[in-house]
Protein backbone atom coordinates (compact mmCIF):
# COMPACT_ATOMS: atom_id res chain seq x y z
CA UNK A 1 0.00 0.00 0.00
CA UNK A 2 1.42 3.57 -0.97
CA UNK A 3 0.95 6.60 0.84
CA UNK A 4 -1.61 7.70 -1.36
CA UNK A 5 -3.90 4.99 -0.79
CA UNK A 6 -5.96 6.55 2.00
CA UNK A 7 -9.23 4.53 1.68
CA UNK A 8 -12.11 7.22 1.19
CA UNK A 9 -14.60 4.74 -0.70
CA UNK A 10 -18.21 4.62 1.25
CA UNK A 11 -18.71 1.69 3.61
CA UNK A 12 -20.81 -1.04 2.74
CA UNK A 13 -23.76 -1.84 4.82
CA UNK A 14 -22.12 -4.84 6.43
CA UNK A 15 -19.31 -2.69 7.07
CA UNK A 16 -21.52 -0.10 9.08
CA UNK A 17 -23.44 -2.87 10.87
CA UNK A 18 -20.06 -4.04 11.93
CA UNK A 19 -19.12 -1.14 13.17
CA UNK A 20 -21.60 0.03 14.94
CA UNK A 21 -22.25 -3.57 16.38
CA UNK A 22 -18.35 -3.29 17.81
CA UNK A 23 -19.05 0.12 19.63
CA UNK A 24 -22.08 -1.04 21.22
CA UNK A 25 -20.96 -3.89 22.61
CA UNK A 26 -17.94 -1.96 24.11
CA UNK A 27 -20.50 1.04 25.64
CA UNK A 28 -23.29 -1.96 26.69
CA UNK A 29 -19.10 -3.75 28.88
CA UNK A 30 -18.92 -0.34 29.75
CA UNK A 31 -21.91 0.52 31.74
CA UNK A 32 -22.06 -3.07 33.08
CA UNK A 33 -19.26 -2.84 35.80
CA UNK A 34 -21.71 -0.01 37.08
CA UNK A 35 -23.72 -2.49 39.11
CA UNK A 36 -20.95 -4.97 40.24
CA UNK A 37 -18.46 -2.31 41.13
CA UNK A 38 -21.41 -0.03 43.49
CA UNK A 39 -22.32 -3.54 44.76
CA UNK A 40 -18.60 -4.91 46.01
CA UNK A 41 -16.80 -1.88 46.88
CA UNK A 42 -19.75 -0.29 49.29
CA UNK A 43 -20.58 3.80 48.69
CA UNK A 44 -17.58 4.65 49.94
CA UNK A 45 -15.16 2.89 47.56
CA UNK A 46 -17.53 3.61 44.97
CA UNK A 47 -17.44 7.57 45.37
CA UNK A 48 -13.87 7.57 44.95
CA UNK A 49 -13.74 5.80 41.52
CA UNK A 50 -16.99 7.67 40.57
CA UNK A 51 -14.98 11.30 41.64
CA UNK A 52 -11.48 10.02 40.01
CA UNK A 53 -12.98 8.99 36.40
CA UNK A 54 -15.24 12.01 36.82
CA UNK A 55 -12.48 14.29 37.62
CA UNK A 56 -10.83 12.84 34.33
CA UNK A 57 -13.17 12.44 32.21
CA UNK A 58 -12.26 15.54 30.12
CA UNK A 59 -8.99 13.76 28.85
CA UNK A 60 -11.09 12.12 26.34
CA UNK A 61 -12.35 14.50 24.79
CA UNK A 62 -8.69 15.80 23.98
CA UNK A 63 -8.30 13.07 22.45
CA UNK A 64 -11.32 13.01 20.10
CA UNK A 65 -9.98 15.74 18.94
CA UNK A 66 -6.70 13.87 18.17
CA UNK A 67 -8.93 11.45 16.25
CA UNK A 68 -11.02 14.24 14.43
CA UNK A 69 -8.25 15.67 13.26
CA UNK A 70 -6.99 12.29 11.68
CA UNK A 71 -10.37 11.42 9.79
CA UNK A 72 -10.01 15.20 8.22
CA UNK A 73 -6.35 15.42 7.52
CA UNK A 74 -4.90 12.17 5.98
CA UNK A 75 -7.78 11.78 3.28
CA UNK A 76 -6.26 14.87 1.99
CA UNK A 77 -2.81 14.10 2.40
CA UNK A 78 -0.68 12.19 -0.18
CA UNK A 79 3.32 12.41 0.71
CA UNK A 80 2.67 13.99 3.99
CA UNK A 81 0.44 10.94 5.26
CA UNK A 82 3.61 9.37 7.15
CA UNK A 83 4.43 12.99 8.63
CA UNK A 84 0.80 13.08 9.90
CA UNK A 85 0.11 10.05 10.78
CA UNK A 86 3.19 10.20 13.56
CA UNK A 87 2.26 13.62 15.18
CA UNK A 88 -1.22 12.44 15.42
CA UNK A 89 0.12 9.23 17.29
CA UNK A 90 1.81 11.45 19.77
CA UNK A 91 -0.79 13.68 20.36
CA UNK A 92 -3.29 11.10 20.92
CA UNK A 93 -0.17 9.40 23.16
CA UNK A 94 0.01 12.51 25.07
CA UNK A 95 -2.63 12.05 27.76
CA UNK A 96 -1.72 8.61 28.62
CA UNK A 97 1.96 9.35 29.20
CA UNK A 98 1.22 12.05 31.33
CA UNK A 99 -1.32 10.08 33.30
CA UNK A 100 1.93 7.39 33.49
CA UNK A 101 4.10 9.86 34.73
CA UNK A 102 1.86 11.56 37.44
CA UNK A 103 1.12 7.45 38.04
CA UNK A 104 4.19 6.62 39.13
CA UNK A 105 5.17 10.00 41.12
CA UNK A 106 2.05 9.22 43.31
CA UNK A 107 3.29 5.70 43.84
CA UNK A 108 6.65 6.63 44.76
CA UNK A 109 5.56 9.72 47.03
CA UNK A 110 1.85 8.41 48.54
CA UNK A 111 2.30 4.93 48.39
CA UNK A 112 -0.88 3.35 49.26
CA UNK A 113 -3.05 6.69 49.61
CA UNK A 114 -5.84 7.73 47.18
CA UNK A 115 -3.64 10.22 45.05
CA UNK A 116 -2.83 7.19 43.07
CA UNK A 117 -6.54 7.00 41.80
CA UNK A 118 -6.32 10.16 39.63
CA UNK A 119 -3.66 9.57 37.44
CA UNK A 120 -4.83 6.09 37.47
CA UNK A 121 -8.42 6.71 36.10
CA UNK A 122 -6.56 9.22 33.77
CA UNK A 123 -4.42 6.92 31.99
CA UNK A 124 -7.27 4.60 31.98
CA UNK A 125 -9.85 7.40 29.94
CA UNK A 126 -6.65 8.40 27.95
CA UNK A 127 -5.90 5.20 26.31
CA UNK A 128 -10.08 4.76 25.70
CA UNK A 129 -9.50 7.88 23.57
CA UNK A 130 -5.98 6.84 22.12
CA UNK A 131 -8.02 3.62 20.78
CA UNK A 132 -10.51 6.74 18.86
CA UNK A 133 -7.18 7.33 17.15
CA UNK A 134 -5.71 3.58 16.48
CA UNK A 135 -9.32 2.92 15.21
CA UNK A 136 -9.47 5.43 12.79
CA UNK A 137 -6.52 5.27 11.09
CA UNK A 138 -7.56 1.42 10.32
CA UNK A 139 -10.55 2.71 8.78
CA UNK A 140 -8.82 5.02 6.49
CA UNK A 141 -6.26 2.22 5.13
CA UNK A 142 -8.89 0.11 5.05
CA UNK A 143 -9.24 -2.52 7.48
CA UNK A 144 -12.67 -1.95 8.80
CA UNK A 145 -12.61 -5.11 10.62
CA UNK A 146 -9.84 -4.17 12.75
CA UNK A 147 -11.69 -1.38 14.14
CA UNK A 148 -15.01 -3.52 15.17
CA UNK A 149 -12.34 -6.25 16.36
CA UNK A 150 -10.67 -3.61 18.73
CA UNK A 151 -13.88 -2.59 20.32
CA UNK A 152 -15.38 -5.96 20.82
CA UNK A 153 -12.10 -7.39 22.17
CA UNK A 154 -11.82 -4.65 24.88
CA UNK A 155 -15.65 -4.91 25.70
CA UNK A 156 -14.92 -8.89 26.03
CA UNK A 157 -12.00 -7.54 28.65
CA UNK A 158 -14.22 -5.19 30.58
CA UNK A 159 -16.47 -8.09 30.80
CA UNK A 160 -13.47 -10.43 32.26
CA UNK A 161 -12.45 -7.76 34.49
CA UNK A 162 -16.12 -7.59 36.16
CA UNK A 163 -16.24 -11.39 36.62
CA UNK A 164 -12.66 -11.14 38.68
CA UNK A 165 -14.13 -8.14 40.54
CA UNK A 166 -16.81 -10.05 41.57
CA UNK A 167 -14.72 -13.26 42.19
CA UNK A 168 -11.06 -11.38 43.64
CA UNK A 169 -12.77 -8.37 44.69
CA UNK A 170 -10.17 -6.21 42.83
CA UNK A 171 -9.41 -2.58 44.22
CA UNK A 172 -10.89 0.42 42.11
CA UNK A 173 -6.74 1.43 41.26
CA UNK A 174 -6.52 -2.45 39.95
CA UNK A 175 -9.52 -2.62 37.87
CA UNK A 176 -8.26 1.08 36.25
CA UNK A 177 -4.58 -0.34 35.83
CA UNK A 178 -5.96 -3.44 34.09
CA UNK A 179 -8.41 -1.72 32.35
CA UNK A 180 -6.12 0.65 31.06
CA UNK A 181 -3.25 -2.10 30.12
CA UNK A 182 -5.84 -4.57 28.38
CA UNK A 183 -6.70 -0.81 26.21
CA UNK A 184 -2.89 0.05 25.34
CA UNK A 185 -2.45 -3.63 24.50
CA UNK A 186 -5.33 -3.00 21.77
CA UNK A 187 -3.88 -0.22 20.70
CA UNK A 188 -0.36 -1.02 20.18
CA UNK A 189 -1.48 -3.85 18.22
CA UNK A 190 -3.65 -1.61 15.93
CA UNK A 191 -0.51 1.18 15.70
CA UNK A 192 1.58 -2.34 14.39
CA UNK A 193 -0.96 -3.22 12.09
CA UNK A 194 -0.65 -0.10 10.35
CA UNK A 195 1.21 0.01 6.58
CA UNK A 196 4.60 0.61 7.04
CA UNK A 197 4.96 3.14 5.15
CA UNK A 198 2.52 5.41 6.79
CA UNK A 199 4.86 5.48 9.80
CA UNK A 200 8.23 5.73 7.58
CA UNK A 201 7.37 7.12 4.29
CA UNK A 202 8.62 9.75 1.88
CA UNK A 203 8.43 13.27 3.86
CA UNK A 204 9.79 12.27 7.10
CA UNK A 205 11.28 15.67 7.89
CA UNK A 206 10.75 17.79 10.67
CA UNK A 207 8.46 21.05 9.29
CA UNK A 208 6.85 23.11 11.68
CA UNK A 209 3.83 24.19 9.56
CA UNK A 210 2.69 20.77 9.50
CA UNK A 211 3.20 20.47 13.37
CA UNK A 212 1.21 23.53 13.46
CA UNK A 213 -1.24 22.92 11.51
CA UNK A 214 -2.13 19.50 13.05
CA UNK A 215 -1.63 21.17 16.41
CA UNK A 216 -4.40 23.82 15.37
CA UNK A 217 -6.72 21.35 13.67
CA UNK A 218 -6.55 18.82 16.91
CA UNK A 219 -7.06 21.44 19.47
CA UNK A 220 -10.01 23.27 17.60
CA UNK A 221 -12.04 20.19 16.42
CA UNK A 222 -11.48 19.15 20.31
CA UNK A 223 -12.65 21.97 21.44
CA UNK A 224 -15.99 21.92 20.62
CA UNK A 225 -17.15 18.41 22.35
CA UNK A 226 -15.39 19.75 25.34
CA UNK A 227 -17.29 22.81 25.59
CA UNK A 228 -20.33 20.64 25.38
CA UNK A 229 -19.72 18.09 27.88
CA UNK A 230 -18.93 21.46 30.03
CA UNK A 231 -22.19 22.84 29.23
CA UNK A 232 -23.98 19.40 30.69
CA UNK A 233 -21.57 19.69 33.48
CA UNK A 234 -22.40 23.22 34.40
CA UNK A 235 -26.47 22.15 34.52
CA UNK A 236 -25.28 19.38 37.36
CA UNK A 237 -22.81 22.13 39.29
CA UNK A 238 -25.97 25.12 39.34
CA UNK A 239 -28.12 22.07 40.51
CA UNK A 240 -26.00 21.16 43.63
CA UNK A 241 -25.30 24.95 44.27
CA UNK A 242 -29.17 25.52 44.13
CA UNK A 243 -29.95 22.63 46.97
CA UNK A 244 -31.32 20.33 44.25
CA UNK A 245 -28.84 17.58 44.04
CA UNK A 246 -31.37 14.99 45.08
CA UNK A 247 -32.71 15.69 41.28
CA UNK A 248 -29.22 15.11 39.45
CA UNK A 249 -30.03 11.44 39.03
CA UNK A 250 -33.58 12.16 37.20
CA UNK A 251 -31.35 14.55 34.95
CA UNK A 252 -28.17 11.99 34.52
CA UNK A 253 -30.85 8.79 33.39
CA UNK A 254 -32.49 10.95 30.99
CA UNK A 255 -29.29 12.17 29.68
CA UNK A 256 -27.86 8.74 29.35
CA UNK A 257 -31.45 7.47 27.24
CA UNK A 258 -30.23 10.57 24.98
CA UNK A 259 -26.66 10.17 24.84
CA UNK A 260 -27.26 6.16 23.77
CA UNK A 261 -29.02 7.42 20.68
CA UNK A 262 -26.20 10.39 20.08
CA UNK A 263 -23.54 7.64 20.38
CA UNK A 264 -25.03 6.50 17.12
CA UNK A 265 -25.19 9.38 15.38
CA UNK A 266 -21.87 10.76 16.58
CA UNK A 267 -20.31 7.14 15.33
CA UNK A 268 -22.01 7.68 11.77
CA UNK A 269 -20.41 11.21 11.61
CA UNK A 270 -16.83 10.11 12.24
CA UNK A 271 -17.60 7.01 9.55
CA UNK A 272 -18.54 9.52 6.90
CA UNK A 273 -16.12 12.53 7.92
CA UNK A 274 -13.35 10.92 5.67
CA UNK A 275 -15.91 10.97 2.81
CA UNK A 276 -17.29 14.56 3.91
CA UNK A 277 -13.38 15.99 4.12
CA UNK A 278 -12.63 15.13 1.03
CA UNK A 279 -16.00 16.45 -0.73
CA UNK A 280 -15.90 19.52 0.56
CA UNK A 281 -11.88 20.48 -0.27
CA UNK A 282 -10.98 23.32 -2.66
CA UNK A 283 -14.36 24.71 -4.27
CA UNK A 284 -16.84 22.03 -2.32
CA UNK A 285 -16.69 23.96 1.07
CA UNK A 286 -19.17 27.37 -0.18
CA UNK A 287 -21.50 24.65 -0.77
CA UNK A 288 -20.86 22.74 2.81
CA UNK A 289 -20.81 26.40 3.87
CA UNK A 290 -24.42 26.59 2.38
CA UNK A 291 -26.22 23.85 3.73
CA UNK A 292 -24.38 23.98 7.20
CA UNK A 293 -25.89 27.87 7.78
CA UNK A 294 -29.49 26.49 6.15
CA UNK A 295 -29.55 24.07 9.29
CA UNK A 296 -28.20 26.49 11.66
CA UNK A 297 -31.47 28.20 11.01
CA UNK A 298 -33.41 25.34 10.94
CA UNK A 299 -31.52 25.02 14.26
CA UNK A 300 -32.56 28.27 16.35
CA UNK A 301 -35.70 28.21 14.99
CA UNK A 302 -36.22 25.06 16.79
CA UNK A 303 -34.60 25.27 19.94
CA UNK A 304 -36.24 28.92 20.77
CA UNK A 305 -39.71 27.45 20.09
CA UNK A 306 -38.80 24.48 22.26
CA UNK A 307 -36.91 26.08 25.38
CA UNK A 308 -39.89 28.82 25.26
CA UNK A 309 -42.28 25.46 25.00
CA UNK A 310 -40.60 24.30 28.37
CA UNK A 311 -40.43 27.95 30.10
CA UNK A 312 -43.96 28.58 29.96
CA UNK A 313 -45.25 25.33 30.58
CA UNK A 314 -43.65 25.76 33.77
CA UNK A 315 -44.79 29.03 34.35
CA UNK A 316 -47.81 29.58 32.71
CA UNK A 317 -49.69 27.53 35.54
CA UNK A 318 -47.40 29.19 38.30
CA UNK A 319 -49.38 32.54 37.27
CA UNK A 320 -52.60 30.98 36.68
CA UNK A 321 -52.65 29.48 40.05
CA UNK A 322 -53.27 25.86 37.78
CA UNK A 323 -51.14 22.59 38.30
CA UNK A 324 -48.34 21.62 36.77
CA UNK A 325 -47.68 19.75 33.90
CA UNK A 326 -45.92 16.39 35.15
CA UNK A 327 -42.16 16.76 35.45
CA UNK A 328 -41.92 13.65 33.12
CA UNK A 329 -43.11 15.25 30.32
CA UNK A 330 -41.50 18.30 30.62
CA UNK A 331 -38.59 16.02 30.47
CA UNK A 332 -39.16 13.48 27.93
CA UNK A 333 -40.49 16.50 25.38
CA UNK A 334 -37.14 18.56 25.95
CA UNK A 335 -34.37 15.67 26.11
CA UNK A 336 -35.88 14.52 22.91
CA UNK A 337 -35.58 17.87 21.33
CA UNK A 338 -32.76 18.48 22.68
CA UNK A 339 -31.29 15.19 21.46
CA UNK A 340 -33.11 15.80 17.38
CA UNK A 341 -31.44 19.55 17.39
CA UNK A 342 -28.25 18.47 18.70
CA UNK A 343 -27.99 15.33 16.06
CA UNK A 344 -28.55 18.48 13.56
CA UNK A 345 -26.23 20.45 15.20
CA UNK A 346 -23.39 18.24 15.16
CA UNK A 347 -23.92 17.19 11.09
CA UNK A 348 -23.74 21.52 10.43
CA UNK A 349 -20.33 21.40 12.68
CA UNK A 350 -19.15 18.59 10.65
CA UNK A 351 -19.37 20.36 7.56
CA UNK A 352 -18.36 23.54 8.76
CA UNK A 353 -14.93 21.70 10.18
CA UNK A 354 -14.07 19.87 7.72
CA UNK A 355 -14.24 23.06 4.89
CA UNK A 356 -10.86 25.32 6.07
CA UNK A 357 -9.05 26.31 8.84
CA UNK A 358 -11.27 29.64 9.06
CA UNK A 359 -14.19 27.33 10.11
CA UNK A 360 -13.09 26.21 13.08
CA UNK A 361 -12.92 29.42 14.85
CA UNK A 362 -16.53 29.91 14.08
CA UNK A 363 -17.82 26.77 15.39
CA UNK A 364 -15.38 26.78 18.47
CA UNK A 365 -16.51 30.39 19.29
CA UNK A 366 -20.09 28.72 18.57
CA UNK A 367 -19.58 26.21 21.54
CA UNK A 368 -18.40 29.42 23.95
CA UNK A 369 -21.26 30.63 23.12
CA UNK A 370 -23.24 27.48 23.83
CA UNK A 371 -21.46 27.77 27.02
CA UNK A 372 -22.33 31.16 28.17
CA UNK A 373 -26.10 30.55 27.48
CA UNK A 374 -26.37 27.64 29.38
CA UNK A 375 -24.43 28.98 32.43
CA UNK A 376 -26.62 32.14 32.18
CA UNK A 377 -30.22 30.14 31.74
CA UNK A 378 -29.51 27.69 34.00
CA UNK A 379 -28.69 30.16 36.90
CA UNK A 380 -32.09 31.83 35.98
CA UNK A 381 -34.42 28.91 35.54
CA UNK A 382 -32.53 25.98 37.48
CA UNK A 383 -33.06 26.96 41.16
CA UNK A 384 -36.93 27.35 40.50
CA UNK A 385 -37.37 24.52 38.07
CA UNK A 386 -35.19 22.10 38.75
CA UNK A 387 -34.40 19.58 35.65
CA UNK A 388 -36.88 20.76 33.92
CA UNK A 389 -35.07 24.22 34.17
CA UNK A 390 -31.53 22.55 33.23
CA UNK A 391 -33.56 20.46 30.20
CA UNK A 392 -34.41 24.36 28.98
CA UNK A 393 -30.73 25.32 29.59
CA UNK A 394 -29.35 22.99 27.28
CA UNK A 395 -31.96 23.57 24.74
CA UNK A 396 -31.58 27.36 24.54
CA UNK A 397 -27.83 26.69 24.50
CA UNK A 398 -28.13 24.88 21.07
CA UNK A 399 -30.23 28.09 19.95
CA UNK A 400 -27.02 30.31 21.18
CA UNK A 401 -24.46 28.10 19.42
CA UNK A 402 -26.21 27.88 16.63
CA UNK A 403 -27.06 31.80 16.44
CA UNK A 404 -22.89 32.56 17.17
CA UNK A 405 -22.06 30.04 14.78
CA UNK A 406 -24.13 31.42 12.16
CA UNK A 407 -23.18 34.97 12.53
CA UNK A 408 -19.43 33.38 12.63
CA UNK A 409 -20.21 32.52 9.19
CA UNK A 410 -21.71 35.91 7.77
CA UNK A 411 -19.09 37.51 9.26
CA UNK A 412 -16.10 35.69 8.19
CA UNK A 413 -17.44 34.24 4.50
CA UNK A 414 -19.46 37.84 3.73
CA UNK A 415 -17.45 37.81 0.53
CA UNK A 416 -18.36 34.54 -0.94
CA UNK A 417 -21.70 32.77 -2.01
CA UNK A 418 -22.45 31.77 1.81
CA UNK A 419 -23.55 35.52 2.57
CA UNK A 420 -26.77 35.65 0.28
CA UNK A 421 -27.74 32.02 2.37
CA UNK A 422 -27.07 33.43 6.08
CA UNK A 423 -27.86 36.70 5.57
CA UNK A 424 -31.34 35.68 4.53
């Protein structure tokens, strides 16, 4: 295989099925050691895993950034593939060895304390996301099955590791250690599996606009999951500070029902993305610029009419003196708007990201905004709603992002055919 033979053909529908069949059974391994691990370490052991993967949770999303970046950049490359292929590696790489280091200073200066935990459940997230990168880069040379193969043969380890938990009663550091190993194992394996020249082909030289350029590229296209997964966090903090933690859990199941679905369409993006990069390169990205700002109207059209939906169904019968509407409701009509305008949401970002470099400032300064609006709304509405108030937060928040993101584009493209679309 030659360094131009990036594989950018559409999947077959076996090929998808397989896929998608490989990530679920990893996500179903991963939510099963839920149960056995709350059941044989007690609350207290429990709380500490729970606040040490929490704490470190964000690590993965650096590294989805690591693996967006790949899916956009090598389809376009041709004798830079080798140079790109290795500074993705080590970016993606990045997180773990950290984690490793900080790992083995807390073992060597806390033995046996708790500090250990942290860089523990960090190396263990870290290499989860460094196996977004190893998986990728199989799909774009083509192997397909060694990207469903990687995720089922972790899941089958998580699965392993939850029998022996319930049979050794391993310590929360021992199932993250093995966990993490049993991950890098996978992944090393993958990196091997790689053509050889994509690791030592033609262009090996050191050239700092390409370092820049990935550098740029990874931290933007990262940057915008992050923000999100801060915006859900933010809804969780203002309900604690506001005295309502008892209702986190109501807000964290219907979250997970949502982000089950999202999973899916998330995984379909990053299948087509190599497909989607290459379309819109050179002349193709007005046009992605086009139908990206026709949904971002589509977009805050929606989620105005739905977070006002939520607002006054809350407090329309507060004024009346008439009963409210059943919390359920409230919550099952907003998560699955939410969920329908952020699938939308994340397609327009897709296309916007994967048309120049220009683009990712807009949709990053999108997601701040996104940010800013849930922080705000939730502050507001949150102490006298409760979830329902937090449901209305995120909503509205898809409304700002999409109303930054689409000024973003007027203002940054008002010389080319995208300014008749969003200025309309």
């Amino acid at each position: 295989m030659t360094l131009a033979s990036v594989h950018t053909a559409p999947l077959t529908g076996r090929n998808v099925a397989m896929l998608l069949a490989g990530r679920a059974a990893f996500r179903g391994s991963s939510y099963l050691p839920v149960v056995a691990l709350l059941s044989v370490w007690g609350p207290a052991d429990y709380s500490r895993y729970a606040s040490a993967t929490g704490l470190c949770g964000w690590l993965l999303f650096l590294v989805m950034g690591v693996e967006k970046a790949s899916l956009k950049l090598v389809p376009r490359s041709r004798r830079l593939t080798a140079d790109l292929v290795r500074r993705l590696v080590l970016l993606g790489a990045a997180p773990a060895a950290c984690s490793l280091l900080a790992l083995i200073a807390a073992c060597t200066l806390a033995p046996g304390s708790d500090v250990a935990l942290y860089p523990a459940a960090g190396l263990s997230v870290s290499t989860t996301g460094l196996l977004l990168v190893s998986t990728s880069l199989q799909r774009l040379c083509g192997r397909p099955v060694n990207d469903a193969a990687g995720y089922l043969l972790l899941g089958g380890v998580i699965c392993a590791l939850t029998a022996v938990i319930w049979l050794q009663e391993l310590r929360p550091i021992q199932y993250l250690l093995a966990n993490a190993t049993a991950g890098l194992a996978v992944v090393i394996c993958q990196l091997l599996a790689l053509p050889r020249d994509w690791w030592v082909g033609p262009g090996g030289r050191t050239r700092r606009r390409i370092s820049g350029l990935v550098l740029r590229n990874v931290w933007m296209l990262g940057l915008t999951e992050l923000l999100a997964a801060l915006s859900v966090a933010t809804c969780f903090a203002v309900l604690a500070l506001s005295g309502r933690t008892e209702e986190s859990t109501v807000l964290y199941l219907t979250l997970v029902a949502t982000g089950l679905a999202l999973a899916v369409v998330l995984a379909l993006l990053r299948l087509m993305q190599p497909r989607i990069a290459m379309r819109l390169r050179g002349c193709g990205a007005a046009g992605g610029r086009k139908q990206a700002a026709r949904l971002l109207r589509r977009i805050l059209r929606g989620a105005v009419l739905c977070g006002a939906i939520l607002i006054l169904a809350m407090l329309g019968p507060a004024v009346a003196g008439l009963p409210r509407p059943p919390v359920v409701a409230l919550l099952a009509f907003g998560a699955l708007a939410e969920m329908l305008l952020f699938a939308t949401l994340s397609y327009a970002v897709t296309l916007l990201e994967n048309t120049d470099t220009r683009a990712l400032t807009v949709t990053s300064l999108g997601a701040l905004a996104g940010l800013a609006v849930t922080a705000a709304v939730a502050a507001l509405l949150v102490p006298f709603f409760g979830t329902v108030g937090a449901m209305a937060a995120l909503v509205l928040a898809l409304a700002g992002n999409a109303a930054a993101t689409g000024y973003g584009l007027h203002r940054h493209y008002a010389d080319s055919a995208t300014n008749d679309v969003t200025a309309s």
